[in-house]
Protein backbone atom coordinates (compact mmCIF):
# COMPACT_ATOMS: atom_id res chain seq x y z
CA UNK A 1 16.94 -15.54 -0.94
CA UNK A 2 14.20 -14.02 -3.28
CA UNK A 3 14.14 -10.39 -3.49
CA UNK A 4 9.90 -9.34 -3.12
CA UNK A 5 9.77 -5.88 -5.65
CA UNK A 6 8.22 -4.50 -2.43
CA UNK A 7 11.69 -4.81 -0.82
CA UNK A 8 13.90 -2.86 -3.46
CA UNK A 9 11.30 -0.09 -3.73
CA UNK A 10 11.89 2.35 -1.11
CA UNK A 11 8.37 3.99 -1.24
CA UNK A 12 6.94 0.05 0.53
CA UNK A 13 9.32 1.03 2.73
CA UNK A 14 8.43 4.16 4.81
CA UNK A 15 6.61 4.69 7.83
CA UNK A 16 3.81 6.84 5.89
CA UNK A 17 3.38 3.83 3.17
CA UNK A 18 2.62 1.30 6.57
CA UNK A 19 0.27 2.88 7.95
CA UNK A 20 -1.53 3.54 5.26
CA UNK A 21 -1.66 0.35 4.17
CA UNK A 22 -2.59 -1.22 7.86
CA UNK A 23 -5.64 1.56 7.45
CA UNK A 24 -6.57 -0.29 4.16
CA UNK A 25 -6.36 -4.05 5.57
CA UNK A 26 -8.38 -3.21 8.31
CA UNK A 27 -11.05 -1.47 6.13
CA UNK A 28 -11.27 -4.61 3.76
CA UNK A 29 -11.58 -6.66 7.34
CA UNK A 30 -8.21 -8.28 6.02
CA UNK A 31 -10.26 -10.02 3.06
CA UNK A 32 -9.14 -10.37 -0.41
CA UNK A 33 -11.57 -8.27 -2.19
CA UNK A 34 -11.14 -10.19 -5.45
CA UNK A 35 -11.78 -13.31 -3.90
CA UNK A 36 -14.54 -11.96 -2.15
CA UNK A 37 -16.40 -11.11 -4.88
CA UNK A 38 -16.38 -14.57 -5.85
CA UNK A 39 -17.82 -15.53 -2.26
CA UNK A 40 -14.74 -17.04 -1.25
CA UNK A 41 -12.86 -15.66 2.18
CA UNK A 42 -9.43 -15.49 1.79
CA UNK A 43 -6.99 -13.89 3.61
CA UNK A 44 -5.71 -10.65 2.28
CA UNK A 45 -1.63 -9.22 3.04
CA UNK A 46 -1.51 -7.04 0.34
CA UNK A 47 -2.09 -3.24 -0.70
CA UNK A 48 -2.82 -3.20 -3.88
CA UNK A 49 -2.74 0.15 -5.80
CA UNK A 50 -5.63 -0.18 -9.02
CA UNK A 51 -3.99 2.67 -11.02
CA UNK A 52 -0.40 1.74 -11.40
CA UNK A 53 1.53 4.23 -8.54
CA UNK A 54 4.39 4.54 -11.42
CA UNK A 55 1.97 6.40 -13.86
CA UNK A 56 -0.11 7.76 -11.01
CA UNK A 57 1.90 8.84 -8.27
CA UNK A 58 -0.93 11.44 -6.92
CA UNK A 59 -2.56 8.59 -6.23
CA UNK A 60 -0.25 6.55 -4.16
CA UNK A 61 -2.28 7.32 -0.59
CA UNK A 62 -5.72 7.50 -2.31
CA UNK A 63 -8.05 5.05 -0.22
CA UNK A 64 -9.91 4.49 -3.80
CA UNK A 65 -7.09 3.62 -5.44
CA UNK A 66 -6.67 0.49 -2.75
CA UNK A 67 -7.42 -2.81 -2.25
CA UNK A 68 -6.03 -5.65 -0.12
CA UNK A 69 -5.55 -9.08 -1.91
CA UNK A 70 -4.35 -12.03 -1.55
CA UNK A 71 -0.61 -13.20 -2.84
CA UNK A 72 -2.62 -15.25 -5.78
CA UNK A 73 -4.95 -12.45 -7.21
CA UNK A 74 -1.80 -10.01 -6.64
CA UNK A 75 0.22 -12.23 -8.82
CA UNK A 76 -1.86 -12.12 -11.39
CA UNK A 77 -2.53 -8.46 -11.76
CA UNK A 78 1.12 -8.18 -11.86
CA UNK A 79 2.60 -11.21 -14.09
CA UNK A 80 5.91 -9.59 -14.65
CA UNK A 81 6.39 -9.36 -10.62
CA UNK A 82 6.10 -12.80 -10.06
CA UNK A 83 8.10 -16.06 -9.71
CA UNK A 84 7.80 -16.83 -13.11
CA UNK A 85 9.00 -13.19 -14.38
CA UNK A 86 12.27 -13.43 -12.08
CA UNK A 87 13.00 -16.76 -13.18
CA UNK A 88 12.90 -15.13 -17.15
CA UNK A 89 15.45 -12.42 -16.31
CA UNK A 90 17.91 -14.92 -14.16
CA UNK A 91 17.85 -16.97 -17.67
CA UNK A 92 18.69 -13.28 -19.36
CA UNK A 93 21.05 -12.32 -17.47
CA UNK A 94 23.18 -15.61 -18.09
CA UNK A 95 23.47 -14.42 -21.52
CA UNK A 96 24.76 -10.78 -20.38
């Protein structure tokens, strides 16, 4: 089974950090607000924080600092938390 980085970071896991993020899907009417843009409707499942919540942690429940997307537009904000990225440290860690 694939691990999802929102599953080994604790913060995606709290009560505080789901309803927050329910709050934010309903405010983007569960749309992907990339995709919208583009004047596509797609469905949107994920909070996305714009300013990284690592090197912003004050803004970790800022509304303004939120956006829902969709899995596709999140994966490509975040290359190195993709598919691809876990399949390049499996092949590292062979090496270990």
């Amino acid at each position: 089974m694939l691990m999802r980085y929102k599953e080994t970071d604790p913060f995606y896991l709290t009560e505080k950090w789901r309803a927050f993020a329910a709050k934010i899907r309903r405010r983007d009417k569960y749309q992907c607000q990339i995709c919208k843009r583009y004047g596509k409707y797609v469905e949107g499942t994920i909070v996305h924080h714009i300013k990284p919540r690592e090197e912003y942690p004050e803004l970790a429940y800022d509304p303004e600092n939120c956006a829902t997307l969709c899995e596709a537009c999140h994966n490509k904000m975040h290359p190195e938390k993709g598919r691809k990225a876990l399949r390049q440290r499996r092949r590292y860690r062979r090496y270990d």
